[in-house]
PDB file of N, CA and C in Angstrom:
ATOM      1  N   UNK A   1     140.285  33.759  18.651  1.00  0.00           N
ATOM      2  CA  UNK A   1     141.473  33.753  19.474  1.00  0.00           C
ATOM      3  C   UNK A   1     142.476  32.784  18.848  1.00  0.00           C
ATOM      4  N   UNK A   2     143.908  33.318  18.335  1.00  0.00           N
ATOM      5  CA  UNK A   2     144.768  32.286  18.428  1.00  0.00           C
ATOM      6  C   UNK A   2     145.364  31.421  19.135  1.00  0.00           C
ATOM      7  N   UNK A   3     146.022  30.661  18.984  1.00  0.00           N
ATOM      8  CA  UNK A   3     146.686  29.071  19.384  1.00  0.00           C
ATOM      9  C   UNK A   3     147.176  29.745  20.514  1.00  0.00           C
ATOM     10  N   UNK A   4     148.271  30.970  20.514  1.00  0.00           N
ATOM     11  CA  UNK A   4     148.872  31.672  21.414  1.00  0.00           C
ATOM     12  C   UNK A   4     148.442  31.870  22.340  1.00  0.00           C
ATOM     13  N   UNK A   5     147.445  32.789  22.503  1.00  0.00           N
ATOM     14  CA  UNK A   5     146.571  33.291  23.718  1.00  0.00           C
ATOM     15  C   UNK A   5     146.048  32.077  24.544  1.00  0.00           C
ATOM     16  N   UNK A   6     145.151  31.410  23.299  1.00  0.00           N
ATOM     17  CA  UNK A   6     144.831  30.155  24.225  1.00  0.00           C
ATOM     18  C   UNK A   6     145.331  29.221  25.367  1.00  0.00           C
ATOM     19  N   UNK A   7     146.617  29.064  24.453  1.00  0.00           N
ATOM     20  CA  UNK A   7     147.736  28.229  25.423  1.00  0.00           C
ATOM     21  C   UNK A   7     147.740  29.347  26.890  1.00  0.00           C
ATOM     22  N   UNK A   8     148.633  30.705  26.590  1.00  0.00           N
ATOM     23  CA  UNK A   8     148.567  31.479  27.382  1.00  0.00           C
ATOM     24  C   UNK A   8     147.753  31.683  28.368  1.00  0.00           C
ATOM     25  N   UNK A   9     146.525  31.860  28.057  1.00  0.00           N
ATOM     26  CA  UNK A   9     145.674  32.220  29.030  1.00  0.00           C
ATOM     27  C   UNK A   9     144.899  30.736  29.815  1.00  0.00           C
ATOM     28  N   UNK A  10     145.080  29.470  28.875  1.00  0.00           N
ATOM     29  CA  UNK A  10     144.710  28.081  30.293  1.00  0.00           C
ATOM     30  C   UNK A  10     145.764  28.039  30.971  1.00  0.00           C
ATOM     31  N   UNK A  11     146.872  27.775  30.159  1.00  0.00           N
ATOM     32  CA  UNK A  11     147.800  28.217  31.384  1.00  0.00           C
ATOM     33  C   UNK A  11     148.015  28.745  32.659  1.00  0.00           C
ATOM     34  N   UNK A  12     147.418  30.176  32.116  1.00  0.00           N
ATOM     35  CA  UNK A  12     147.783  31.219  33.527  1.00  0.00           C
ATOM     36  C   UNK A  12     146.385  30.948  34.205  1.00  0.00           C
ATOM     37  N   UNK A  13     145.202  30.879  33.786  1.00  0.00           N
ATOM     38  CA  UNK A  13     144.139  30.608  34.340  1.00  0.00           C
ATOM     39  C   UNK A  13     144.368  28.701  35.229  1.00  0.00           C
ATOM     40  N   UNK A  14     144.495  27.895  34.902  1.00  0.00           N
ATOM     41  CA  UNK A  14     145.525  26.681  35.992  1.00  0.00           C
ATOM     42  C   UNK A  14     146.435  27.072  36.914  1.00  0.00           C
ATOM     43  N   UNK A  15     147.256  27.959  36.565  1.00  0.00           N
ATOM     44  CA  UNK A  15     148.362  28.348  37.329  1.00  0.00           C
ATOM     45  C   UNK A  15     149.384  27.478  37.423  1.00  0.00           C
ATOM     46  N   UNK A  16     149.878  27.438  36.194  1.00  0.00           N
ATOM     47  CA  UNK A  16     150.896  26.149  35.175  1.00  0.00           C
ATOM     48  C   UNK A  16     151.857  26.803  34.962  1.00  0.00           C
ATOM     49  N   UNK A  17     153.255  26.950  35.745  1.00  0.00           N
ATOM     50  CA  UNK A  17     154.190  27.212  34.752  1.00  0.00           C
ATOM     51  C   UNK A  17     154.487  26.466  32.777  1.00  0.00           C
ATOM     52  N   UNK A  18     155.059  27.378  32.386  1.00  0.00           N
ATOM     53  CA  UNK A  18     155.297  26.001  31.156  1.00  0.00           C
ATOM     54  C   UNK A  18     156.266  24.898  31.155  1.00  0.00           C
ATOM     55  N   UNK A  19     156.836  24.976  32.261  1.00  0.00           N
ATOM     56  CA  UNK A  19     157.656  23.750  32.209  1.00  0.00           C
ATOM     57  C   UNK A  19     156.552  22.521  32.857  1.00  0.00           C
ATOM     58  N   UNK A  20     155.889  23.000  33.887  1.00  0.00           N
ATOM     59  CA  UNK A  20     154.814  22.560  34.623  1.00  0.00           C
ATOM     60  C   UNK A  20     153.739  21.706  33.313  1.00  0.00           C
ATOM     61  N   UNK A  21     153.417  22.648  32.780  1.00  0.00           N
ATOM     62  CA  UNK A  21     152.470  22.654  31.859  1.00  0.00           C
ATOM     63  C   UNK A  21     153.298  21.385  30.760  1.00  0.00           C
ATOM     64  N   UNK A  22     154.204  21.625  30.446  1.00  0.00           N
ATOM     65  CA  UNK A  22     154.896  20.385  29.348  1.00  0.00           C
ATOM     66  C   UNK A  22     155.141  18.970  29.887  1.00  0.00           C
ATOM     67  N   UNK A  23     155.680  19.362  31.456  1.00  0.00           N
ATOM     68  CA  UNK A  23     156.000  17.929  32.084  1.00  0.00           C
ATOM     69  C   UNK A  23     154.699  17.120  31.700  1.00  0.00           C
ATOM     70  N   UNK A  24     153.550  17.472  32.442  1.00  0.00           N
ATOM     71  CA  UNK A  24     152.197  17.348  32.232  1.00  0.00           C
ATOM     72  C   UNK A  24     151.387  16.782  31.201  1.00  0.00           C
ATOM     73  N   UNK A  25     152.202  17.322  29.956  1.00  0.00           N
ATOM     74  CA  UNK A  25     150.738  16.970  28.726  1.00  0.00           C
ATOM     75  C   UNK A  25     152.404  16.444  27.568  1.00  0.00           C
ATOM     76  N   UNK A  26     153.429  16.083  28.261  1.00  0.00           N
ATOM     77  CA  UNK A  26     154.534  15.851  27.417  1.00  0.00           C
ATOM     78  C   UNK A  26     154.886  16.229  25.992  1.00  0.00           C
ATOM     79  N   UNK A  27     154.881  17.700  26.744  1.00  0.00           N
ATOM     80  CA  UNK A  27     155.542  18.849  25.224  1.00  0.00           C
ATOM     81  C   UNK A  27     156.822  19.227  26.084  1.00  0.00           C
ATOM     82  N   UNK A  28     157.776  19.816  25.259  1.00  0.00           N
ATOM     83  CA  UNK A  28     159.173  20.432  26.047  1.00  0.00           C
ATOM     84  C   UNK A  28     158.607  21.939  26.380  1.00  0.00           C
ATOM     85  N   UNK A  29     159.400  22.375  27.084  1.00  0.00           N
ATOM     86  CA  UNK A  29     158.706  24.127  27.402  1.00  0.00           C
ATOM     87  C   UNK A  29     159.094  24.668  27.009  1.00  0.00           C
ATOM     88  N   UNK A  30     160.042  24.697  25.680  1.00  0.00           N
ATOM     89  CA  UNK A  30     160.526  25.269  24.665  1.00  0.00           C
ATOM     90  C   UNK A  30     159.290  25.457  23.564  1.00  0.00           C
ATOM     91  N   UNK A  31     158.880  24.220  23.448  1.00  0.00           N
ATOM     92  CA  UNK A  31     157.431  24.125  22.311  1.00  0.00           C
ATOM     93  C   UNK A  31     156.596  25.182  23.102  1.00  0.00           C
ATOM     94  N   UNK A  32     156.079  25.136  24.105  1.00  0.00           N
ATOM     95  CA  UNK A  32     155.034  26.352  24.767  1.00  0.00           C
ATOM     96  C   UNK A  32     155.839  27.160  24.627  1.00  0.00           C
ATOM     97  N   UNK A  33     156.591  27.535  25.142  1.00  0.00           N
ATOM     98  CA  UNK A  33     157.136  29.114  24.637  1.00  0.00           C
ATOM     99  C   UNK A  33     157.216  29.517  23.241  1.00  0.00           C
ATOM    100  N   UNK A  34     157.536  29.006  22.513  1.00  0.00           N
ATOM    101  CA  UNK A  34     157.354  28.869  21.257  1.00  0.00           C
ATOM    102  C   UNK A  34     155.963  29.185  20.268  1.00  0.00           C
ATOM    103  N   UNK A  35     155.177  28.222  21.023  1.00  0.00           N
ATOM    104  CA  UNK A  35     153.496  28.206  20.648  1.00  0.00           C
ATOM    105  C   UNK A  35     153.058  29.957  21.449  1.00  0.00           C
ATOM    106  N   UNK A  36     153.776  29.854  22.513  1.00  0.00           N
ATOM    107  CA  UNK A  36     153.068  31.296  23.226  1.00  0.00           C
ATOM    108  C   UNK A  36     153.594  32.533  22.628  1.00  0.00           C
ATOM    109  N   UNK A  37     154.726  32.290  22.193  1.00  0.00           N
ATOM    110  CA  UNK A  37     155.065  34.036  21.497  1.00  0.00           C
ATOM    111  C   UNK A  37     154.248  33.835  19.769  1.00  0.00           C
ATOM    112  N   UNK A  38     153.976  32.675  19.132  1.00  0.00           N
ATOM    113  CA  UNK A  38     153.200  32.826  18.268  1.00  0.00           C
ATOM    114  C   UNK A  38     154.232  32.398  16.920  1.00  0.00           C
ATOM    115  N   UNK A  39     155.379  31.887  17.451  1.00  0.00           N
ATOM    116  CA  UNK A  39     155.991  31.554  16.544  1.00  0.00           C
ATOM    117  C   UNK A  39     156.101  30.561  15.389  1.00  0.00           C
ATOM    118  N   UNK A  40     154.867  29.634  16.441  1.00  0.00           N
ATOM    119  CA  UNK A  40     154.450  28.106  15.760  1.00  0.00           C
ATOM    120  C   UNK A  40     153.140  28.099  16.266  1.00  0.00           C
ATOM    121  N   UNK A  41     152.599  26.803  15.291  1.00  0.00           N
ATOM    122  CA  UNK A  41     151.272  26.350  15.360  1.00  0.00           C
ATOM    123  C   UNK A  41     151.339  25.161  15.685  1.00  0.00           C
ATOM    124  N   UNK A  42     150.719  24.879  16.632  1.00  0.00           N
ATOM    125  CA  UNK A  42     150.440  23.345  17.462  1.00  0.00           C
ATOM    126  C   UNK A  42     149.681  22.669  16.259  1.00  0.00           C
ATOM    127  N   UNK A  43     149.670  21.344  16.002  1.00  0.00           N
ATOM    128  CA  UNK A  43     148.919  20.566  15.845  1.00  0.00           C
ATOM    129  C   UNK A  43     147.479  20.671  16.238  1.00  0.00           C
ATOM    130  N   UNK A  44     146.493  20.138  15.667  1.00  0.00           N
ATOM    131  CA  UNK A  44     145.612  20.222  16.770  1.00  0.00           C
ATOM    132  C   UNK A  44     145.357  19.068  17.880  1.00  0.00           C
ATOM    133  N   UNK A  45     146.132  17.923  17.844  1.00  0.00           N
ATOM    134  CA  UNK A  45     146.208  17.088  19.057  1.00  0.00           C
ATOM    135  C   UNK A  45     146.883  17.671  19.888  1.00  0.00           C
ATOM    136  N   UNK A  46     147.969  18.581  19.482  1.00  0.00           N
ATOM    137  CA  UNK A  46     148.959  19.292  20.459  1.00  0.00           C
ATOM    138  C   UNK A  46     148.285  20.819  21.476  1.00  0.00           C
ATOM    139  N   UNK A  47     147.369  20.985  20.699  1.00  0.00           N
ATOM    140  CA  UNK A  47     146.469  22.197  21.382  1.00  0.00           C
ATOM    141  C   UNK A  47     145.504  21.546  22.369  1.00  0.00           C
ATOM    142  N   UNK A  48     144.776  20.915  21.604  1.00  0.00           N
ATOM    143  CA  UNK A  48     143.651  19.523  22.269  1.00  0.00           C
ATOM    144  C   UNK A  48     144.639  19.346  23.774  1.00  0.00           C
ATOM    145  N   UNK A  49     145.974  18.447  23.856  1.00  0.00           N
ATOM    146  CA  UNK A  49     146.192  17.972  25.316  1.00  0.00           C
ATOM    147  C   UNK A  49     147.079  19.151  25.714  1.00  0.00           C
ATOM    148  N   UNK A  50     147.555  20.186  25.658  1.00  0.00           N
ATOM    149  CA  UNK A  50     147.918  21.499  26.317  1.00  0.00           C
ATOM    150  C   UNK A  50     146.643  21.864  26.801  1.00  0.00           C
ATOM    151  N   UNK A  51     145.499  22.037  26.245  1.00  0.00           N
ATOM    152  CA  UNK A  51     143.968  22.932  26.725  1.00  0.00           C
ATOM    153  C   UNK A  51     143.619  21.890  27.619  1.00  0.00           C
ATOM    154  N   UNK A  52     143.362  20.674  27.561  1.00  0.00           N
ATOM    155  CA  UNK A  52     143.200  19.681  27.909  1.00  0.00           C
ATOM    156  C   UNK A  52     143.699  19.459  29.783  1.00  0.00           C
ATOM    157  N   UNK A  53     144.791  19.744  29.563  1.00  0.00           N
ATOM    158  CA  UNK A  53     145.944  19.576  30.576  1.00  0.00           C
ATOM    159  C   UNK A  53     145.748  20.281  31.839  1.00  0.00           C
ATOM    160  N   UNK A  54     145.122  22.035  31.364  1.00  0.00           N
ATOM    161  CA  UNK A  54     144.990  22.772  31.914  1.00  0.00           C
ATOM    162  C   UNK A  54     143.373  22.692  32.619  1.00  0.00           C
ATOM    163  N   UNK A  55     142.544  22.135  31.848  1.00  0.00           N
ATOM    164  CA  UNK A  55     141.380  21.964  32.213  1.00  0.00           C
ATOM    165  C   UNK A  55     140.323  22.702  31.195  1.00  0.00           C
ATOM    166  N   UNK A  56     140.983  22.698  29.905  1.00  0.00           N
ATOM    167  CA  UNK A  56     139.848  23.530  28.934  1.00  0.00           C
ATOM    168  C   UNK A  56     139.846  22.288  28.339  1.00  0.00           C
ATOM    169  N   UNK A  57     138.648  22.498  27.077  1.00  0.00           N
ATOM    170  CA  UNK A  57     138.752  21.730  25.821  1.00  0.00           C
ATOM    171  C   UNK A  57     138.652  22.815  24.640  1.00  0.00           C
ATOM    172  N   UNK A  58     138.698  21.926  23.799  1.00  0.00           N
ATOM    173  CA  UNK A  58     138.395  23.181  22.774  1.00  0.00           C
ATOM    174  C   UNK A  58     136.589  22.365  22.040  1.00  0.00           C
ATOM    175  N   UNK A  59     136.309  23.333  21.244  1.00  0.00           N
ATOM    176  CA  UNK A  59     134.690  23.078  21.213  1.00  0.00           C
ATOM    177  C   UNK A  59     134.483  23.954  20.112  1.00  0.00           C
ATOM    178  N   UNK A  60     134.548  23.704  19.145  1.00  0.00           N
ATOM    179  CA  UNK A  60     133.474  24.613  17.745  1.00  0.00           C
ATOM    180  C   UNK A  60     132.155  25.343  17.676  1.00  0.00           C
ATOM    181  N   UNK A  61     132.305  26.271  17.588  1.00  0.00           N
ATOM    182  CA  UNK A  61     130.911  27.256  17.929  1.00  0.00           C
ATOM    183  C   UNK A  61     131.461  27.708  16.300  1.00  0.00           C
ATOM    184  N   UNK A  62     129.838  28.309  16.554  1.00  0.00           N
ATOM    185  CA  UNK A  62     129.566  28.913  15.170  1.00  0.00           C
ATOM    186  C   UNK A  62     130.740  30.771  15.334  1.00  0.00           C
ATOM    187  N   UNK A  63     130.793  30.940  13.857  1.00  0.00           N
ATOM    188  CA  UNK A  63     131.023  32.252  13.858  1.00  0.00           C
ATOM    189  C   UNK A  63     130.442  33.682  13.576  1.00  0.00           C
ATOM    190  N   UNK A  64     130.303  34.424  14.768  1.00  0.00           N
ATOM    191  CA  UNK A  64     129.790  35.508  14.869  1.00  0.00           C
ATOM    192  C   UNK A  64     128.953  36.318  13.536  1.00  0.00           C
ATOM    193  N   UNK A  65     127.755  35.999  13.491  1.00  0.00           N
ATOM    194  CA  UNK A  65     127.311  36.298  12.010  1.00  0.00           C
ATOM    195  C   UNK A  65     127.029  35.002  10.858  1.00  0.00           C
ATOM    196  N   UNK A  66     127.613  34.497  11.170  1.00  0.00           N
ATOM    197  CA  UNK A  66     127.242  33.241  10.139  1.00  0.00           C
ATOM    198  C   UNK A  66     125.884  32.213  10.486  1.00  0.00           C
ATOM    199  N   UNK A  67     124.910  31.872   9.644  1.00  0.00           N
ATOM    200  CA  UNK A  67     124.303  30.971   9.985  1.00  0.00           C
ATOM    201  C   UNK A  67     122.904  32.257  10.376  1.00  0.00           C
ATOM    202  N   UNK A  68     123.260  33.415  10.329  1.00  0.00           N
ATOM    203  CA  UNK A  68     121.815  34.172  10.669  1.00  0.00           C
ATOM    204  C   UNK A  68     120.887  34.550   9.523  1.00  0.00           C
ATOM    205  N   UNK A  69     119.586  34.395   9.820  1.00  0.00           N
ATOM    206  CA  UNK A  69     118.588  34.891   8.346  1.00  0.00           C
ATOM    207  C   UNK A  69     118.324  35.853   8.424  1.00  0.00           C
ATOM    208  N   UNK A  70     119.172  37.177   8.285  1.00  0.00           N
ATOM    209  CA  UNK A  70     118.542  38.376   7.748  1.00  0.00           C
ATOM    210  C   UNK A  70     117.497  38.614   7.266  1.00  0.00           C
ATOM    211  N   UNK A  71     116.873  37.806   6.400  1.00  0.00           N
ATOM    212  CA  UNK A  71     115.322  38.508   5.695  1.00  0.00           C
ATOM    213  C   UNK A  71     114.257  39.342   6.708  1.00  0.00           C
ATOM    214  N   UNK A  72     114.249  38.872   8.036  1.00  0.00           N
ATOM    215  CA  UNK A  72     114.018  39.324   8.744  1.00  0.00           C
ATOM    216  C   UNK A  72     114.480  41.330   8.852  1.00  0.00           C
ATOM    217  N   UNK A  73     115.692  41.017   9.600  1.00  0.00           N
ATOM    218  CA  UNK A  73     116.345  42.227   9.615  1.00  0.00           C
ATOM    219  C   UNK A  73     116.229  43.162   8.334  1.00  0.00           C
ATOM    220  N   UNK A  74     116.695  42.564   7.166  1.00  0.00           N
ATOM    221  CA  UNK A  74     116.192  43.291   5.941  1.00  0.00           C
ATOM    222  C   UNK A  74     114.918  43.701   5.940  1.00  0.00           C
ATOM    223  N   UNK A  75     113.691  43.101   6.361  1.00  0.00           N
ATOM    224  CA  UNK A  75     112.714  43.560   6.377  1.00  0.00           C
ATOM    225  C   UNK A  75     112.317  44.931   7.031  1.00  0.00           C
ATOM    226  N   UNK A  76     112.508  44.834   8.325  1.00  0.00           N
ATOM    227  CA  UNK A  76     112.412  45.573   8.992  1.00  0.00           C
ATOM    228  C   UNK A  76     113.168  46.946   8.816  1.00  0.00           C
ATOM    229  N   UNK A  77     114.440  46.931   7.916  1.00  0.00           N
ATOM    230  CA  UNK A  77     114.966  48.060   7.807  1.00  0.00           C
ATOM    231  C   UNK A  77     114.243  48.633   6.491  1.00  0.00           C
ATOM    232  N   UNK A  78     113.398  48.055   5.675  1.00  0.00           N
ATOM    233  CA  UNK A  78     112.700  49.008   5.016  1.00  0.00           C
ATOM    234  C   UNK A  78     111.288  49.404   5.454  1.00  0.00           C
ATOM    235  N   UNK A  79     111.360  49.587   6.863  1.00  0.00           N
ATOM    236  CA  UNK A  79     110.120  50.161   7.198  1.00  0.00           C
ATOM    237  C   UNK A  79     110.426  51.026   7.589  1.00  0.00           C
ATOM    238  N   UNK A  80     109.534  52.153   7.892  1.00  0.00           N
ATOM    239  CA  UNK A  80     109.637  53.381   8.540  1.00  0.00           C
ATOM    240  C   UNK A  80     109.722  53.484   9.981  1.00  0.00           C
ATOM    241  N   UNK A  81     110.028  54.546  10.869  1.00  0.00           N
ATOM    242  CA  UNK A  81     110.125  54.052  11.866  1.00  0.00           C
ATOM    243  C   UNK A  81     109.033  54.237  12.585  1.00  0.00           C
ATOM    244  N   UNK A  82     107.824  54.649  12.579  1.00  0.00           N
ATOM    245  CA  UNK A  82     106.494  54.603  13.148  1.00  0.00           C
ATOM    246  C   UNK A  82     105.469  53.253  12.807  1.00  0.00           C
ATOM    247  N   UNK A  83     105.769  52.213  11.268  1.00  0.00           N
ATOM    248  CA  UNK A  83     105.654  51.168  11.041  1.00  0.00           C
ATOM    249  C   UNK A  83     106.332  50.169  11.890  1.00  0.00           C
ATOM    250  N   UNK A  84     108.137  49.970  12.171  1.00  0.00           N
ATOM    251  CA  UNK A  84     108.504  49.724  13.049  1.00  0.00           C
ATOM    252  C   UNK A  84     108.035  49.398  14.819  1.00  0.00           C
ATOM    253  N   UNK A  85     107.745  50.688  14.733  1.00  0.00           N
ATOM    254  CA  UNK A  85     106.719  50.740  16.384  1.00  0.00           C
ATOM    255  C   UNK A  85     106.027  49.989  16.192  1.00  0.00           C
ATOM    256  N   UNK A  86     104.778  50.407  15.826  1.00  0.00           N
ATOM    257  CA  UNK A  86     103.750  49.624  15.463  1.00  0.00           C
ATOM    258  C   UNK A  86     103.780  47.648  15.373  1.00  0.00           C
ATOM    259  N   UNK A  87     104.738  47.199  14.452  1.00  0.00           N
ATOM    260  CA  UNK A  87     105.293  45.982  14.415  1.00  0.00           C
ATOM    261  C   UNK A  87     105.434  45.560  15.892  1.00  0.00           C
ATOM    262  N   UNK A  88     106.644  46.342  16.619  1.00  0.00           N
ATOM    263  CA  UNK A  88     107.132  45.897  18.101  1.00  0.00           C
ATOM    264  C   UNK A  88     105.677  46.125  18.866  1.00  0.00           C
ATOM    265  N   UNK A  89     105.084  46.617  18.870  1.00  0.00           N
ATOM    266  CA  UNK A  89     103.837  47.007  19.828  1.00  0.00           C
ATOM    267  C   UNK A  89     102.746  45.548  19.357  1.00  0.00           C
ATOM    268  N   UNK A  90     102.749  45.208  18.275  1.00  0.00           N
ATOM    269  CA  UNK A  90     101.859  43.974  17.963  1.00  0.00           C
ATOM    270  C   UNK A  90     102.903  42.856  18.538  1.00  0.00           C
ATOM    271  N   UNK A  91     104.118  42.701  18.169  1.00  0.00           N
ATOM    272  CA  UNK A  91     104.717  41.568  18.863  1.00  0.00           C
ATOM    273  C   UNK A  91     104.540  41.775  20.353  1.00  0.00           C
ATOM    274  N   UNK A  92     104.521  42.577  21.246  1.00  0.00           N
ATOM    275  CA  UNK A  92     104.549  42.396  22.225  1.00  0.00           C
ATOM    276  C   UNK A  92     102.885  42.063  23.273  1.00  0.00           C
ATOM    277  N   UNK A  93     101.821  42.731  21.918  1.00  0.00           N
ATOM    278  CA  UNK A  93     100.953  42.363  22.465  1.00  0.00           C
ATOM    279  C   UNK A  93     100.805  40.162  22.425  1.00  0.00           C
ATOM    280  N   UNK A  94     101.498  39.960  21.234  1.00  0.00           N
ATOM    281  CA  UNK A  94     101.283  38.481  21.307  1.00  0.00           C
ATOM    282  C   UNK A  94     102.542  37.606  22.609  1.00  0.00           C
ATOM    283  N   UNK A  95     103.509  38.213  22.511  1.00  0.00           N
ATOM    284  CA  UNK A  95     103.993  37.806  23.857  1.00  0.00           C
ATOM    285  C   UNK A  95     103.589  38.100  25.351  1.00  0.00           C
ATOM    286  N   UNK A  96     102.555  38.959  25.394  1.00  0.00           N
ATOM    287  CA  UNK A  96     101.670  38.857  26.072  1.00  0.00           C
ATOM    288  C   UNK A  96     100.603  38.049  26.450  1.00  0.00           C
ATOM    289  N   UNK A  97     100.519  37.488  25.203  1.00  0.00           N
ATOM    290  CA  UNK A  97      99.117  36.037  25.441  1.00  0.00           C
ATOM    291  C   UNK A  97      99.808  34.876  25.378  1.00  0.00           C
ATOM    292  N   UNK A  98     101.195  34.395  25.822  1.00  0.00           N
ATOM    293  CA  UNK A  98     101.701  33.699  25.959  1.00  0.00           C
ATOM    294  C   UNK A  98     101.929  33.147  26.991  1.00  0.00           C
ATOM    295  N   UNK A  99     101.425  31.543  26.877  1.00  0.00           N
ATOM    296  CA  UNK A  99     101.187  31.145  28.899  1.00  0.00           C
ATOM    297  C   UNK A  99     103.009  31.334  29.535  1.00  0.00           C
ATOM    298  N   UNK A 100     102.615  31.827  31.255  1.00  0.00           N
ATOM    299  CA  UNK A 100     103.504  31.865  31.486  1.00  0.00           C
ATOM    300  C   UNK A 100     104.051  30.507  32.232  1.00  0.00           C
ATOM    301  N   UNK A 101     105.550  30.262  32.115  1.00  0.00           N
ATOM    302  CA  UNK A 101     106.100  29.172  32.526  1.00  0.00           C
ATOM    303  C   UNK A 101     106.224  29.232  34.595  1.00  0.00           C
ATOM    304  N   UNK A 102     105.649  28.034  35.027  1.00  0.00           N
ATOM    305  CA  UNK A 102     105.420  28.013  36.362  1.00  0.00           C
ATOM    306  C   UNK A 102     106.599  27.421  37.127  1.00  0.00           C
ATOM    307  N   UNK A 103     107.178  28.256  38.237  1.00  0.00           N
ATOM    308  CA  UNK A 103     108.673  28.265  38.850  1.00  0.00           C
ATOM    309  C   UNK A 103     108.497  27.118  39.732  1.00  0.00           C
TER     310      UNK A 103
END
Protein backbone atom coordinates (compact mmCIF):
# COMPACT_ATOMS: atom_id res chain seq x y z
CA UNK A 1 0.00 0.00 0.00
CA UNK A 2 1.19 3.49 -0.73
CA UNK A 3 1.85 6.60 1.46
CA UNK A 4 -1.55 7.77 -0.21
CA UNK A 5 -4.01 5.26 0.71
CA UNK A 6 -2.50 4.96 3.99
CA UNK A 7 -2.88 8.49 4.98
CA UNK A 8 -6.37 8.16 3.30
CA UNK A 9 -7.73 5.39 4.75
CA UNK A 10 -6.43 6.26 8.90
CA UNK A 11 -7.85 9.14 8.21
CA UNK A 12 -11.24 8.15 7.14
CA UNK A 13 -11.07 5.14 9.43
CA UNK A 14 -10.54 8.12 12.74
CA UNK A 15 -12.95 10.19 11.14
CA UNK A 16 -10.33 13.16 10.64
CA UNK A 17 -11.02 15.71 8.36
CA UNK A 18 -7.53 16.84 6.88
CA UNK A 19 -7.53 19.99 8.24
CA UNK A 20 -8.51 18.10 11.52
CA UNK A 21 -5.92 15.65 10.84
CA UNK A 22 -2.96 18.51 10.24
CA UNK A 23 -4.08 20.76 13.15
CA UNK A 24 -3.36 17.53 15.11
CA UNK A 25 -0.03 16.00 14.04
CA UNK A 26 1.13 19.78 12.72
CA UNK A 27 1.20 19.30 8.90
CA UNK A 28 -0.84 22.07 6.78
CA UNK A 29 -3.88 20.32 4.94
CA UNK A 30 -2.47 21.27 1.90
CA UNK A 31 0.54 18.66 2.65
CA UNK A 32 -2.36 15.83 3.24
CA UNK A 33 -4.03 16.65 0.30
CA UNK A 34 -1.11 16.61 -1.44
CA UNK A 35 0.29 13.29 0.20
CA UNK A 36 -3.45 11.93 -0.54
CA UNK A 37 -3.76 12.50 -4.29
CA UNK A 38 -0.16 10.96 -4.44
CA UNK A 39 1.57 13.84 -5.49
CA UNK A 40 4.28 13.72 -2.76
CA UNK A 41 6.01 11.47 -0.45
CA UNK A 42 5.98 12.10 3.26
CA UNK A 43 9.03 11.65 5.03
CA UNK A 44 8.91 8.85 7.05
CA UNK A 45 8.60 10.86 10.41
CA UNK A 46 5.87 12.64 8.48
CA UNK A 47 3.89 9.31 7.76
CA UNK A 48 4.98 7.88 11.32
CA UNK A 49 2.92 11.11 13.17
CA UNK A 50 -0.05 11.40 10.42
CA UNK A 51 -0.60 7.26 11.08
CA UNK A 52 0.27 7.96 14.45
CA UNK A 53 -2.29 10.77 14.93
CA UNK A 54 -4.98 8.77 13.64
CA UNK A 55 -4.28 5.82 15.78
CA UNK A 56 -2.17 3.48 13.41
CA UNK A 57 1.54 2.88 13.47
CA UNK A 58 3.35 1.68 10.87
CA UNK A 59 5.23 -1.81 11.51
CA UNK A 60 7.46 -3.87 8.93
CA UNK A 61 6.26 -7.24 8.04
CA UNK A 62 7.86 -9.39 5.81
CA UNK A 63 6.96 -9.51 2.05
CA UNK A 64 4.55 -11.82 0.64
CA UNK A 65 6.85 -14.68 -0.57
CA UNK A 66 10.06 -13.72 0.72
CA UNK A 67 11.82 -15.53 3.46
CA UNK A 68 9.88 -18.99 2.39
CA UNK A 69 11.89 -22.45 1.81
CA UNK A 70 10.53 -23.93 -1.10
CA UNK A 71 12.62 -27.13 -1.09
CA UNK A 72 9.83 -28.34 0.46
CA UNK A 73 7.22 -27.27 -2.12
CA UNK A 74 9.73 -28.20 -4.85
CA UNK A 75 9.72 -31.44 -3.49
CA UNK A 76 6.51 -32.25 -3.45
CA UNK A 77 5.80 -31.01 -6.93
CA UNK A 78 7.94 -33.73 -8.30
CA UNK A 79 5.87 -36.33 -6.98
CA UNK A 80 3.09 -37.91 -8.47
CA UNK A 81 -0.11 -37.40 -7.35
CA UNK A 82 -0.95 -40.81 -5.68
CA UNK A 83 2.76 -40.43 -3.94
CA UNK A 84 1.46 -37.06 -2.85
CA UNK A 85 -1.61 -38.76 -1.11
CA UNK A 86 0.17 -41.12 0.35
CA UNK A 87 2.78 -38.38 1.91
CA UNK A 88 -0.51 -36.30 3.28
CA UNK A 89 -2.07 -39.58 4.65
CA UNK A 90 1.38 -40.37 6.65
CA UNK A 91 1.52 -36.72 7.85
CA UNK A 92 -1.70 -36.87 9.13
CA UNK A 93 -1.38 -40.12 10.65
CA UNK A 94 1.62 -38.40 12.80
CA UNK A 95 -0.53 -35.41 13.66
CA UNK A 96 -2.60 -37.73 14.96
CA UNK A 97 -0.21 -39.01 17.70
CA UNK A 98 0.25 -35.67 18.74
CA UNK A 99 -0.76 -34.84 22.45
CA UNK A 100 -3.63 -32.76 22.44
CA UNK A 101 -3.42 -29.22 24.02
CA UNK A 102 -5.90 -29.00 27.24
CA UNK A 103 -8.56 -25.89 27.16
Amino acid sequence: MDAASLVRYARGKANLSQRELGRRAGVTQASIARIERGETSPRFETLDRLLSTCGFELEPVPKTGVGIDRTVIRRLLTMTPSERAAAAAHEARVVERLPRRKN
